[in-house]
PDB file of N, CA and C in Angstrom:
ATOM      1  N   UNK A   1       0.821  -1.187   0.000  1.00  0.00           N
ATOM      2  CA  UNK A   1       0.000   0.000   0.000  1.00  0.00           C
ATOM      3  C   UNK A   1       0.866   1.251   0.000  1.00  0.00           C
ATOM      4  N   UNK A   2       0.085   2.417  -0.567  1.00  0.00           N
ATOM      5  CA  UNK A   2       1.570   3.291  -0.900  1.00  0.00           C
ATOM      6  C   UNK A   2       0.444   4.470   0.156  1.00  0.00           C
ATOM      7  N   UNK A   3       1.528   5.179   1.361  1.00  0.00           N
ATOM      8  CA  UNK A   3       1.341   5.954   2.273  1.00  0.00           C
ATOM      9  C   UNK A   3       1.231   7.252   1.772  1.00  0.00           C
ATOM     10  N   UNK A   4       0.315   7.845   2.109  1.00  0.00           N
ATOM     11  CA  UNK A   4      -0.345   9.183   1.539  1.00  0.00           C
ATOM     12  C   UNK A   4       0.483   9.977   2.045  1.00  0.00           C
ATOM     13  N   UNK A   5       1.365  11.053   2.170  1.00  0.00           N
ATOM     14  CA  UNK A   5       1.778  12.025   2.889  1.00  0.00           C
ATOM     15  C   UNK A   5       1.095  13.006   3.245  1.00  0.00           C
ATOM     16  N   UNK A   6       1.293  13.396   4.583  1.00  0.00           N
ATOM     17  CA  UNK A   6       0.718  14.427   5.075  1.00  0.00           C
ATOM     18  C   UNK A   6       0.353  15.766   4.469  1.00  0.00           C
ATOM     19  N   UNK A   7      -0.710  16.716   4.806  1.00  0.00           N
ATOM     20  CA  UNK A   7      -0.568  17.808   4.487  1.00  0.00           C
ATOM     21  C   UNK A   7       0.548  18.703   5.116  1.00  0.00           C
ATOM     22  N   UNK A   8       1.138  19.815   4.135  1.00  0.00           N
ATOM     23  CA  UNK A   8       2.611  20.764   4.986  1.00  0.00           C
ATOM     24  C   UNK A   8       1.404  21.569   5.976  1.00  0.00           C
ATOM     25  N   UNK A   9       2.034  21.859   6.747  1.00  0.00           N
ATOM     26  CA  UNK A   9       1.258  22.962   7.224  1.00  0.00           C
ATOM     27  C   UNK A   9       1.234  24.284   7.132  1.00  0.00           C
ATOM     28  N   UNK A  10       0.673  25.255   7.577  1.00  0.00           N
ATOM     29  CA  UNK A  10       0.509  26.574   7.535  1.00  0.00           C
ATOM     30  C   UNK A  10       1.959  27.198   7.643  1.00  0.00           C
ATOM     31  N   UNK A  11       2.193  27.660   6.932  1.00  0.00           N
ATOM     32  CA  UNK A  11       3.419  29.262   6.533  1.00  0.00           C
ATOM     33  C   UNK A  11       3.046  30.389   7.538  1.00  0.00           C
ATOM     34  N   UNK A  12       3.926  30.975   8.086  1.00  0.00           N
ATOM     35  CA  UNK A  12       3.676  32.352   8.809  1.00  0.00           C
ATOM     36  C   UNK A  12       3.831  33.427   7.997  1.00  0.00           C
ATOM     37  N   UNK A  13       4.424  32.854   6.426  1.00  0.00           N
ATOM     38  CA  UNK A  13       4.798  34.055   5.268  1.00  0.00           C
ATOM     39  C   UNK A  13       4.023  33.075   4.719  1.00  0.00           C
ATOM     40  N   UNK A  14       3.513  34.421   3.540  1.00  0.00           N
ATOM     41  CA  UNK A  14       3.047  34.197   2.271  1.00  0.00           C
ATOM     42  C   UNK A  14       3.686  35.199   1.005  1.00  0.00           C
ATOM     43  N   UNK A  15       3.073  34.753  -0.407  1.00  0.00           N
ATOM     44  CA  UNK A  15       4.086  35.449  -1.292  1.00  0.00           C
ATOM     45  C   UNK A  15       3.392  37.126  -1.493  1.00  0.00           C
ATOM     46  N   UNK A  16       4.083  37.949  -1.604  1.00  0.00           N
ATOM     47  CA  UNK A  16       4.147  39.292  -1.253  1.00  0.00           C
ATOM     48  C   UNK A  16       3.791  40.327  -0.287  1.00  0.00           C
ATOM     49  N   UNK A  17       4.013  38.848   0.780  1.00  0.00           N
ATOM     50  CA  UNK A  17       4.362  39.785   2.441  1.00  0.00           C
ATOM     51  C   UNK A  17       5.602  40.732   2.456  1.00  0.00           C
ATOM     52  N   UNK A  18       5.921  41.450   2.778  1.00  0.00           N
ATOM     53  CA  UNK A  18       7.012  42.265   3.370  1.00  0.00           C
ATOM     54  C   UNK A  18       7.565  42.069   4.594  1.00  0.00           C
ATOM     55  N   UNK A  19       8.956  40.977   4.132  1.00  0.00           N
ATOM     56  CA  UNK A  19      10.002  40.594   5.494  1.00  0.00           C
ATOM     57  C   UNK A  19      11.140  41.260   6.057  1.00  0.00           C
ATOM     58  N   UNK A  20      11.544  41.042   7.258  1.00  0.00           N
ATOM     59  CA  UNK A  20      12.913  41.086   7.753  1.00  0.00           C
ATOM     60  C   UNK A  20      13.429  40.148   7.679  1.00  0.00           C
ATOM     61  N   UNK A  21      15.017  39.651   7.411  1.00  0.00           N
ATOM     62  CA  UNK A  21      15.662  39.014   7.433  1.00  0.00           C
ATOM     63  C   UNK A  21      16.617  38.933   9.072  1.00  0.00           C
ATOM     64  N   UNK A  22      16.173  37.648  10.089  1.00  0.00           N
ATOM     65  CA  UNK A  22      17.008  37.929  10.900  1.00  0.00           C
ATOM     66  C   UNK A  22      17.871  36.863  11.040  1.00  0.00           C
ATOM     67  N   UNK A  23      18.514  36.191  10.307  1.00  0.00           N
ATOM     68  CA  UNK A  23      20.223  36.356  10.460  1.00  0.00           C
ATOM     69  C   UNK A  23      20.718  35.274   9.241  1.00  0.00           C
ATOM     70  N   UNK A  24      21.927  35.185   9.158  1.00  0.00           N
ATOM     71  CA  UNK A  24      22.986  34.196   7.723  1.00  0.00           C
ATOM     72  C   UNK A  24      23.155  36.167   7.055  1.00  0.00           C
ATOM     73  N   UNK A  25      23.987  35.875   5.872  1.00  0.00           N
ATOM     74  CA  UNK A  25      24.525  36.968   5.261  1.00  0.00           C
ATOM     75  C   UNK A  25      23.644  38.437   5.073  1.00  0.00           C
ATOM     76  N   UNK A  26      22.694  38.413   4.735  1.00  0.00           N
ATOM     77  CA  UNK A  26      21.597  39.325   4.595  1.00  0.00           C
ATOM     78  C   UNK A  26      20.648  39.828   6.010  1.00  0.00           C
ATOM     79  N   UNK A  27      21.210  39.915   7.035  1.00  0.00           N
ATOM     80  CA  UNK A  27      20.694  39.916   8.339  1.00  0.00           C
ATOM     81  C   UNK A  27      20.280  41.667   8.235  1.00  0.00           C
ATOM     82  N   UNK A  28      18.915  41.594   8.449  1.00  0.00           N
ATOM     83  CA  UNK A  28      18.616  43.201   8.229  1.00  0.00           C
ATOM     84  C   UNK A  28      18.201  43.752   6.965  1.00  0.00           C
ATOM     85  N   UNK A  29      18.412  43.420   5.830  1.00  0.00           N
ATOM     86  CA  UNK A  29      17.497  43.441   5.061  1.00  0.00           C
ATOM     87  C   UNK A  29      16.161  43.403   5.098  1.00  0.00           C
ATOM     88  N   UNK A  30      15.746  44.165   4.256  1.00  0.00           N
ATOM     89  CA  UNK A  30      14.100  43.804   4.102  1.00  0.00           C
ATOM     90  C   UNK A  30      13.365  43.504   3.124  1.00  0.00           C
ATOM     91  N   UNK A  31      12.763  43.070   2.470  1.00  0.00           N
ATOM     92  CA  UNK A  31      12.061  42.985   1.069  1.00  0.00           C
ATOM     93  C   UNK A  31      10.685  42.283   0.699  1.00  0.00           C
ATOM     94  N   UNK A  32      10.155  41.805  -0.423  1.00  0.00           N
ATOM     95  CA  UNK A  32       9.027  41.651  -0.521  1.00  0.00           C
ATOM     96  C   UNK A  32       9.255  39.826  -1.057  1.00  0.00           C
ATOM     97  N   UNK A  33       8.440  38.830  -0.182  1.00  0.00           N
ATOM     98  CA  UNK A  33       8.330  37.778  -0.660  1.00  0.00           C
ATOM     99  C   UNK A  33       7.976  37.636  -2.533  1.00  0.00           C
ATOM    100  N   UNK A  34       8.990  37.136  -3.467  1.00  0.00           N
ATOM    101  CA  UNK A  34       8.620  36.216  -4.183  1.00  0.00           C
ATOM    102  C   UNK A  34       7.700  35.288  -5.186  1.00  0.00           C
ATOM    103  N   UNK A  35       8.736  34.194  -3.595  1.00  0.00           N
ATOM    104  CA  UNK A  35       7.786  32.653  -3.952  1.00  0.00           C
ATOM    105  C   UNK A  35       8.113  31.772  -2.741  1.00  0.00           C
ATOM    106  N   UNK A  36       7.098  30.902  -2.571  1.00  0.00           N
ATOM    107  CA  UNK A  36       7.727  30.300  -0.863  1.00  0.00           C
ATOM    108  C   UNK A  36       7.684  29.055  -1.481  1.00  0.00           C
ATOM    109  N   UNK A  37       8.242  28.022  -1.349  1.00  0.00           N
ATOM    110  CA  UNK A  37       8.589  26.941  -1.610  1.00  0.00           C
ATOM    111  C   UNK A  37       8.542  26.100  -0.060  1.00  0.00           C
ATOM    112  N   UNK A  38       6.871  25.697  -0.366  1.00  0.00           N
ATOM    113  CA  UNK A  38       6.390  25.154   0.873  1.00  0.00           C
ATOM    114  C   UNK A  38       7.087  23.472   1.111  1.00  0.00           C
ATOM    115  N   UNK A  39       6.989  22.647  -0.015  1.00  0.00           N
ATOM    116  CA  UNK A  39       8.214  21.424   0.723  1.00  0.00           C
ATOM    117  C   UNK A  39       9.430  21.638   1.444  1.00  0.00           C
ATOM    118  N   UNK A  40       9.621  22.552   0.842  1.00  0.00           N
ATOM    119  CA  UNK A  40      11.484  22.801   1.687  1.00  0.00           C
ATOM    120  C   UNK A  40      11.188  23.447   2.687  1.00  0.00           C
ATOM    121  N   UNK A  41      10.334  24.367   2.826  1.00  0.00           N
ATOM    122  CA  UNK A  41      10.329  25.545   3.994  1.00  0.00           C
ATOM    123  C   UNK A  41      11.367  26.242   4.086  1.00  0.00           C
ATOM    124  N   UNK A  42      11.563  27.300   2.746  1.00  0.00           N
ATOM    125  CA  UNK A  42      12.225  28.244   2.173  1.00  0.00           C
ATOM    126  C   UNK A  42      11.803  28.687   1.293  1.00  0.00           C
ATOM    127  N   UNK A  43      11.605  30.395   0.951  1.00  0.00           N
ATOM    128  CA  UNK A  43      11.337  31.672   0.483  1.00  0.00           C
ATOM    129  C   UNK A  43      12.503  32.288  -0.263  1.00  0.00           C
ATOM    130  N   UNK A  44      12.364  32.530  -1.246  1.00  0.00           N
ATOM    131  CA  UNK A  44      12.075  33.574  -2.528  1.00  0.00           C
ATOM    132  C   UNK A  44      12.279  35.026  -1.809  1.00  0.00           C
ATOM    133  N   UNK A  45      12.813  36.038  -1.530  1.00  0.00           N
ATOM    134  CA  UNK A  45      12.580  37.552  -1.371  1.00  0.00           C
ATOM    135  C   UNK A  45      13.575  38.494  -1.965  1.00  0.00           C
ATOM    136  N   UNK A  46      12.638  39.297  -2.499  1.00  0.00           N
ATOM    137  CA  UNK A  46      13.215  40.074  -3.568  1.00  0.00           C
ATOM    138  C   UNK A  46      14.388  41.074  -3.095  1.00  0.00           C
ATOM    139  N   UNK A  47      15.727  40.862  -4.002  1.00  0.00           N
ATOM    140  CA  UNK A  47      16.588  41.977  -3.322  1.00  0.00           C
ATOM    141  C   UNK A  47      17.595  41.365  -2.350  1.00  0.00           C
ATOM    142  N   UNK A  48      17.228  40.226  -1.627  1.00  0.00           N
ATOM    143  CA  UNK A  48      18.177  39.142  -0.791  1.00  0.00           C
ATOM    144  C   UNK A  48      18.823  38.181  -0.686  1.00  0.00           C
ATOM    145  N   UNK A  49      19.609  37.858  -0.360  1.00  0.00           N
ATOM    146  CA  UNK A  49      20.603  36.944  -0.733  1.00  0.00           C
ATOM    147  C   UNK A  49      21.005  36.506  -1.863  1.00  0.00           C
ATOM    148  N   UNK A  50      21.598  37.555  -2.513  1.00  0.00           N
ATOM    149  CA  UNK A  50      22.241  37.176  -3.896  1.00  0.00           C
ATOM    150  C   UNK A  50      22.720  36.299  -4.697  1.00  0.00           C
ATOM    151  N   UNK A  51      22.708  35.462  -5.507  1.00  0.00           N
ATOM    152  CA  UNK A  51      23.806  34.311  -5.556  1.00  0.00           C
ATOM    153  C   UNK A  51      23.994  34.521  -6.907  1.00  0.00           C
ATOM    154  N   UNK A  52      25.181  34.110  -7.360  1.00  0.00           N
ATOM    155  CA  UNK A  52      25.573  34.650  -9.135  1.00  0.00           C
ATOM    156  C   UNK A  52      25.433  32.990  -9.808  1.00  0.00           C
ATOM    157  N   UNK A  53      24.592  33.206 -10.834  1.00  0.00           N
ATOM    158  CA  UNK A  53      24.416  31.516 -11.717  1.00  0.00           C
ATOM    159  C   UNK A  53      24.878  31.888 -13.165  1.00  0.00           C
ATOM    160  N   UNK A  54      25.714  30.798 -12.745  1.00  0.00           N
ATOM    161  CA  UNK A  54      26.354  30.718 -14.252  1.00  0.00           C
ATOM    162  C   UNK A  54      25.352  30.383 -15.560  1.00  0.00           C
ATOM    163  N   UNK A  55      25.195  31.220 -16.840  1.00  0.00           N
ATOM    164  CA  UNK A  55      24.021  30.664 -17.593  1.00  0.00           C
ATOM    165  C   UNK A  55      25.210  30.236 -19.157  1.00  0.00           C
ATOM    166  N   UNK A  56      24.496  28.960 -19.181  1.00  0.00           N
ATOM    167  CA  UNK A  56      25.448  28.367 -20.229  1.00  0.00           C
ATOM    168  C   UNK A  56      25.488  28.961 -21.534  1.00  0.00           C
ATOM    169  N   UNK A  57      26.276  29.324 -22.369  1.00  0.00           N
ATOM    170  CA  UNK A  57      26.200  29.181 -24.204  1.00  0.00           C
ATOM    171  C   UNK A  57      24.366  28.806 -24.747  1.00  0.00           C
ATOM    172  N   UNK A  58      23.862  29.853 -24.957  1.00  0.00           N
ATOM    173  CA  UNK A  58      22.678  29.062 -26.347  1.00  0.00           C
ATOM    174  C   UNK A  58      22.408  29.666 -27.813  1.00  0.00           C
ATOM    175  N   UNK A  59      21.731  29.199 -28.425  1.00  0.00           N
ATOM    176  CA  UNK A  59      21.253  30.078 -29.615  1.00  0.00           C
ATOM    177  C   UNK A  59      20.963  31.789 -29.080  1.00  0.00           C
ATOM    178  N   UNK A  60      20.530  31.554 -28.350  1.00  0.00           N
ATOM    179  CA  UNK A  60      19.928  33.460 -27.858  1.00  0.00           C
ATOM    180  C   UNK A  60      20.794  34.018 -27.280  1.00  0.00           C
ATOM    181  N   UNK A  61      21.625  33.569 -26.676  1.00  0.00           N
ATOM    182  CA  UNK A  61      22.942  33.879 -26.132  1.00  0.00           C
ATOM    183  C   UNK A  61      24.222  33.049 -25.999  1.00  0.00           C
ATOM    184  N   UNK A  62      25.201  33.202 -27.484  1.00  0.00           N
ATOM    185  CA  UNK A  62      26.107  32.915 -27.380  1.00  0.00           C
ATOM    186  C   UNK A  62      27.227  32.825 -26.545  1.00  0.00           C
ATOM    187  N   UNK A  63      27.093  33.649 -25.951  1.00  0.00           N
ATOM    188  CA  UNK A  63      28.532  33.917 -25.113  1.00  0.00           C
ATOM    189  C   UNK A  63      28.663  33.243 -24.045  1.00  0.00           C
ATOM    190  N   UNK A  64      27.030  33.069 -23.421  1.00  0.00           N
ATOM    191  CA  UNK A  64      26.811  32.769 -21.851  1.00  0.00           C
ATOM    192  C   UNK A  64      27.022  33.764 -20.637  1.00  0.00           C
ATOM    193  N   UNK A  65      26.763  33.849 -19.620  1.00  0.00           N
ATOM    194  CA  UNK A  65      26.844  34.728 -18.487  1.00  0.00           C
ATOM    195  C   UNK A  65      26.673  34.503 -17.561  1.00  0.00           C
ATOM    196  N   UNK A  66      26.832  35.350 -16.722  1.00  0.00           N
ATOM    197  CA  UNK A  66      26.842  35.270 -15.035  1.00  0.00           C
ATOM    198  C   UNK A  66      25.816  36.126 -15.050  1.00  0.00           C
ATOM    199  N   UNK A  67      24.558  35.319 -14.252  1.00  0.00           N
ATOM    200  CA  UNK A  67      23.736  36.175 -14.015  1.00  0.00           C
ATOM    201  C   UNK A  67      23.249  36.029 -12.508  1.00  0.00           C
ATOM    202  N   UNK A  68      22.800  37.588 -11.772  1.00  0.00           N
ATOM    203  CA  UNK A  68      22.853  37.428 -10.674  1.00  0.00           C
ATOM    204  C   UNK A  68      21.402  37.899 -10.127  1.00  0.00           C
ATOM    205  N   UNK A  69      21.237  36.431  -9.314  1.00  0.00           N
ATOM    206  CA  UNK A  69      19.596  36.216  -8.812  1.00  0.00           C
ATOM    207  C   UNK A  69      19.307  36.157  -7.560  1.00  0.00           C
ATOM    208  N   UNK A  70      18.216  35.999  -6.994  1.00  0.00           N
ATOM    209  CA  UNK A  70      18.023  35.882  -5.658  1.00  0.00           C
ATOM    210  C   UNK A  70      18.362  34.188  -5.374  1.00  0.00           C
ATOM    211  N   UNK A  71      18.940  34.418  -3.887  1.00  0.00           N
ATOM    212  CA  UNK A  71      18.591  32.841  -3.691  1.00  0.00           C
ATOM    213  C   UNK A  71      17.387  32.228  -2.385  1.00  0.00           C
ATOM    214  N   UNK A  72      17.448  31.324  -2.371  1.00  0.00           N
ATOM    215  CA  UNK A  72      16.358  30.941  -0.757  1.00  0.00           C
ATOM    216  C   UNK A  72      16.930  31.376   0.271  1.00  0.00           C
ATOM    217  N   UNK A  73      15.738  31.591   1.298  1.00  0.00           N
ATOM    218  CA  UNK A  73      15.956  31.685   2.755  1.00  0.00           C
ATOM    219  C   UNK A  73      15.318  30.784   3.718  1.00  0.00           C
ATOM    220  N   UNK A  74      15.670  30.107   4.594  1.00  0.00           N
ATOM    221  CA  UNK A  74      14.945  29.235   5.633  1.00  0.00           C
ATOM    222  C   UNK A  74      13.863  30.458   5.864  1.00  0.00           C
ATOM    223  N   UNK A  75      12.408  30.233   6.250  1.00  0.00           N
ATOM    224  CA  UNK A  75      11.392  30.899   6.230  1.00  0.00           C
ATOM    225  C   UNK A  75      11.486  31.412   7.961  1.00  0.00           C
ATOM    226  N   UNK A  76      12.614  29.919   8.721  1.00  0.00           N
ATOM    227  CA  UNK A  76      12.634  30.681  10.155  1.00  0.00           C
ATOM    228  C   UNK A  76      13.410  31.790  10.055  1.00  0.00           C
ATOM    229  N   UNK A  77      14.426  32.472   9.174  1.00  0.00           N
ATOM    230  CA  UNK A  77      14.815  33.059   9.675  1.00  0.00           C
ATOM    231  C   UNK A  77      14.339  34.858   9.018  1.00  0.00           C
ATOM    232  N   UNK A  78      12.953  34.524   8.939  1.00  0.00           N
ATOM    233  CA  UNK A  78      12.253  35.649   8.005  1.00  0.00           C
ATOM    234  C   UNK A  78      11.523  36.103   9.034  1.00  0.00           C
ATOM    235  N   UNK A  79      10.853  37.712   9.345  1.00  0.00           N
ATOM    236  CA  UNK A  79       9.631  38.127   9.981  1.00  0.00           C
ATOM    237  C   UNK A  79       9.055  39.285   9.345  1.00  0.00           C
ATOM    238  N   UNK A  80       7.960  38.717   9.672  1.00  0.00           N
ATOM    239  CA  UNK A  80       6.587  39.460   8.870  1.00  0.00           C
ATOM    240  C   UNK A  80       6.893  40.976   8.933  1.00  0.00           C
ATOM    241  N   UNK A  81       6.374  42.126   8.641  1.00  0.00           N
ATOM    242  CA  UNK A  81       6.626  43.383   8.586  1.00  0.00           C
ATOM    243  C   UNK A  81       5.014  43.859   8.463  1.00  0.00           C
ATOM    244  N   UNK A  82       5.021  44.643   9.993  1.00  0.00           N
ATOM    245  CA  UNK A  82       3.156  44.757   9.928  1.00  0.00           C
ATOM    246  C   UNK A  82       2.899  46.034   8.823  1.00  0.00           C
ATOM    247  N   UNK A  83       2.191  45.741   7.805  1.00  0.00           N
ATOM    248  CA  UNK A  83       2.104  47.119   7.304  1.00  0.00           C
ATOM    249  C   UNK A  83       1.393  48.657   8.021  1.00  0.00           C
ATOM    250  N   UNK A  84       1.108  48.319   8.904  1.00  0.00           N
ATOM    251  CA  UNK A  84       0.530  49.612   9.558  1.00  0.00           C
ATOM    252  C   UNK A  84       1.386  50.348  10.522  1.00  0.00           C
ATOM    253  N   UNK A  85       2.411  49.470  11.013  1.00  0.00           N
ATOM    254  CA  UNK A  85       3.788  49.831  11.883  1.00  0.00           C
ATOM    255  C   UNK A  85       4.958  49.943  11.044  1.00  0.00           C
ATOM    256  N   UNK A  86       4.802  49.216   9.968  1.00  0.00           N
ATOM    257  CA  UNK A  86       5.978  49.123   9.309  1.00  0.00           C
ATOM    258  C   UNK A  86       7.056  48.380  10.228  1.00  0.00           C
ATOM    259  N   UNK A  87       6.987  47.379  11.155  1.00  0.00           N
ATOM    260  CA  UNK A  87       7.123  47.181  12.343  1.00  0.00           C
ATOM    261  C   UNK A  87       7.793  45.284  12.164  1.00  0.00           C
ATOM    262  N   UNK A  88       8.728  44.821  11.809  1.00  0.00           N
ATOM    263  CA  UNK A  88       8.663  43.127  12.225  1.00  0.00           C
ATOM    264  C   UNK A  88       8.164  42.749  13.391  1.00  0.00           C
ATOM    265  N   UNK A  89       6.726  41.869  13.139  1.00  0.00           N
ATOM    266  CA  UNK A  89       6.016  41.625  13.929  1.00  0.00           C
ATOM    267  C   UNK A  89       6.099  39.934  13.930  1.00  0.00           C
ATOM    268  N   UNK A  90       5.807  38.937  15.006  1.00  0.00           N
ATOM    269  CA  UNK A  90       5.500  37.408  14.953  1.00  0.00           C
ATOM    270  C   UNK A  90       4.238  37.724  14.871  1.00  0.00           C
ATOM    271  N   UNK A  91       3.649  36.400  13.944  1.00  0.00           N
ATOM    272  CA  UNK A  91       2.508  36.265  14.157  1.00  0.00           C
ATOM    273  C   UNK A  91       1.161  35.432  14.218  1.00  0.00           C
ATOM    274  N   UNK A  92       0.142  35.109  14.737  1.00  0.00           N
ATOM    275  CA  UNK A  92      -0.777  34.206  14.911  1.00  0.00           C
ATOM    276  C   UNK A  92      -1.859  33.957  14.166  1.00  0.00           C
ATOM    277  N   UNK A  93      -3.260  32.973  14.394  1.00  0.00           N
ATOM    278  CA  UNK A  93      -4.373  33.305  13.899  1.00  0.00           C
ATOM    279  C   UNK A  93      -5.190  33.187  14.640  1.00  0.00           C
ATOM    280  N   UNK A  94      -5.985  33.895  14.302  1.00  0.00           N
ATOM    281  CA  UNK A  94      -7.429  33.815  14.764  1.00  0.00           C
ATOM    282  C   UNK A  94      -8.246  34.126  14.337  1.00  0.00           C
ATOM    283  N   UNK A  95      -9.625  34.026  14.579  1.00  0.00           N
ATOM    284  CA  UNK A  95     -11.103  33.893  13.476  1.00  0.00           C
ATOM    285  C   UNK A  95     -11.510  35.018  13.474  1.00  0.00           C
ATOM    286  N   UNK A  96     -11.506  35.572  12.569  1.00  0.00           N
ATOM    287  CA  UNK A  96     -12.449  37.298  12.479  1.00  0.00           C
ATOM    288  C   UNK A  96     -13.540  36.940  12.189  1.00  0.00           C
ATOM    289  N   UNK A  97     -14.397  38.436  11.923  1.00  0.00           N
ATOM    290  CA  UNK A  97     -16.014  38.070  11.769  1.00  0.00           C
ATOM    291  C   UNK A  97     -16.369  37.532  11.240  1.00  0.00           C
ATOM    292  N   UNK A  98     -16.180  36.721  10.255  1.00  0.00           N
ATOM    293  CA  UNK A  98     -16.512  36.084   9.156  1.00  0.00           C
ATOM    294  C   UNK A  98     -16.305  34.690   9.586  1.00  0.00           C
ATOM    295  N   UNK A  99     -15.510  34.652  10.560  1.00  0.00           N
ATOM    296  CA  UNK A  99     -15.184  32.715  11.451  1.00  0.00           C
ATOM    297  C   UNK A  99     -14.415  32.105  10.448  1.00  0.00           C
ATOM    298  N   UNK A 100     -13.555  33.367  10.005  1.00  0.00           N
ATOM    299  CA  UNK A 100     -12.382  32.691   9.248  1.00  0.00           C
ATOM    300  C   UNK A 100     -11.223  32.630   9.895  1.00  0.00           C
ATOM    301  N   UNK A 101     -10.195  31.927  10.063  1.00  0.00           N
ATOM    302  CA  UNK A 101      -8.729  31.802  10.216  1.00  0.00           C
ATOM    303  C   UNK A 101      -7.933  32.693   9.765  1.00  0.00           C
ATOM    304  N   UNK A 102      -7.511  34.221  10.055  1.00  0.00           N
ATOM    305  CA  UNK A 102      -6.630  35.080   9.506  1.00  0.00           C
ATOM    306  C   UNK A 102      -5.463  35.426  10.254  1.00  0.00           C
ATOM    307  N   UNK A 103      -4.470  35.612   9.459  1.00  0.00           N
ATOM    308  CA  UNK A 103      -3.111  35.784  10.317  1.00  0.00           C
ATOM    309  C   UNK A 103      -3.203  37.517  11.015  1.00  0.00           C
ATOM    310  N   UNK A 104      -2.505  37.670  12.216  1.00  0.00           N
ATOM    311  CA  UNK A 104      -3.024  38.465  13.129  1.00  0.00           C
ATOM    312  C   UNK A 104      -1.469  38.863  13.927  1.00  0.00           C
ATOM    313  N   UNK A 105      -1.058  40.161  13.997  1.00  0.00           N
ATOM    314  CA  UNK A 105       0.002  41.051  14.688  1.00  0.00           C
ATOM    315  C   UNK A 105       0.009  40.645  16.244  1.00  0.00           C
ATOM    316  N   UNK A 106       0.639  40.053  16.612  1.00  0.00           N
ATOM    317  CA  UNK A 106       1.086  39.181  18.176  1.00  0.00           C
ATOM    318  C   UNK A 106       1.387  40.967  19.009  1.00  0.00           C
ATOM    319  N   UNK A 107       2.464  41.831  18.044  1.00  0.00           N
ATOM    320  CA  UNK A 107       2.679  43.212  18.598  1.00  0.00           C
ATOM    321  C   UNK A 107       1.244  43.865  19.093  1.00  0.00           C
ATOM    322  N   UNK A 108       0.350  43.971  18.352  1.00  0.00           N
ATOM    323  CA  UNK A 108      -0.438  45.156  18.173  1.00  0.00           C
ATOM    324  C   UNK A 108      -1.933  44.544  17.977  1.00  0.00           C
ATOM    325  N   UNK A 109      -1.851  42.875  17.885  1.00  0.00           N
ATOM    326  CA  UNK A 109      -3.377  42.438  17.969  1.00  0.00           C
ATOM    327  C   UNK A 109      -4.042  42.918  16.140  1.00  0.00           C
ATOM    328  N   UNK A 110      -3.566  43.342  15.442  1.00  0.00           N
ATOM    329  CA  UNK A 110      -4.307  43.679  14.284  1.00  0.00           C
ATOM    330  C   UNK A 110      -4.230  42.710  13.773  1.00  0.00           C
ATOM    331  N   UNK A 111      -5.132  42.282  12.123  1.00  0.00           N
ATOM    332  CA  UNK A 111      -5.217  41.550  11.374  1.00  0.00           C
ATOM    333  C   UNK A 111      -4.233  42.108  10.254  1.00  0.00           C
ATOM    334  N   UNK A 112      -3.274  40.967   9.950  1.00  0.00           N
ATOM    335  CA  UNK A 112      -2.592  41.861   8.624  1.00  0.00           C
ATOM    336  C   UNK A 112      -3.102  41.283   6.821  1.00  0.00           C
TER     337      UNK A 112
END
C-alpha cells in the first residue's frame, strides 16, 4: 500500500508579504516575498541573498553569463513586517467576523 503524505502545514509568510531578514549573510534586510517553496520551507525575497548563476552558451545567447539572482531563505529566519507599523512583527491566527482563520500582529493584535 503506498502511504499518503501528510498535508505541509501553515506558513507564517506568504508570497508578497514584506520581510525582515534575521540572520545568515543578509541579516537586516528587508524585502518583498517572491515565492515560498512550501516542501522545503524556504522563500524567494526580492533583493536578498544574492547568488551569481552561471548561464550556459545558447542560440539566444552565445557567449553565456553570469547572471545574478536571488537565492532561498529558511522561512525561520524571516519576519513578517506589519504594514501599519511598518514594524517586524511574529505572528498568529485567529477567526475574524466572518469565522475565518486570519493571520493576526502578536505586537499590536491587528489583522494583517
Amino acid at each position: 500500500m503506498k502511504k499518503v503524505a501528510d498535508k505541509p502545514a501553515k506558513l507564517h509568510i506568504k508570497k508578497g508579504d514584506a520581510v525582515k531578514v534575521l540572520s545568515g549573510n543578509s541579516k537586516g534586510q528587508t524585502g518583498t516575498i517572491l515565492r515560498v517553496l512550501v516542501d522545503k520551507q524556504r522563500a524567494v525575497v526580492e533583493g536578498v541573498n544574492m547568488i551569481t548563476k552561471h548561464v550556459k552558451p545558447s542560440a539566444a545567447n552565445p557567449q553565456g553569463s553570469l547572471e545574478k539572482r536571488e537565492g532561498t531563505i529558511h522561512i525561520s529566519n524571516l519576519m513578517v513586517i506589519e504594514p501599519a507599523t511598518k514594524e517586524p512583527t511574529r505572528t498568529g491566527r485567529k477567526l475574524n467576523d466572518k469565522d475565518k482563520l486570519q493571520r493576526y500582529s502578536k505586537k499590536t493584535g491587528n489583522f494583517i
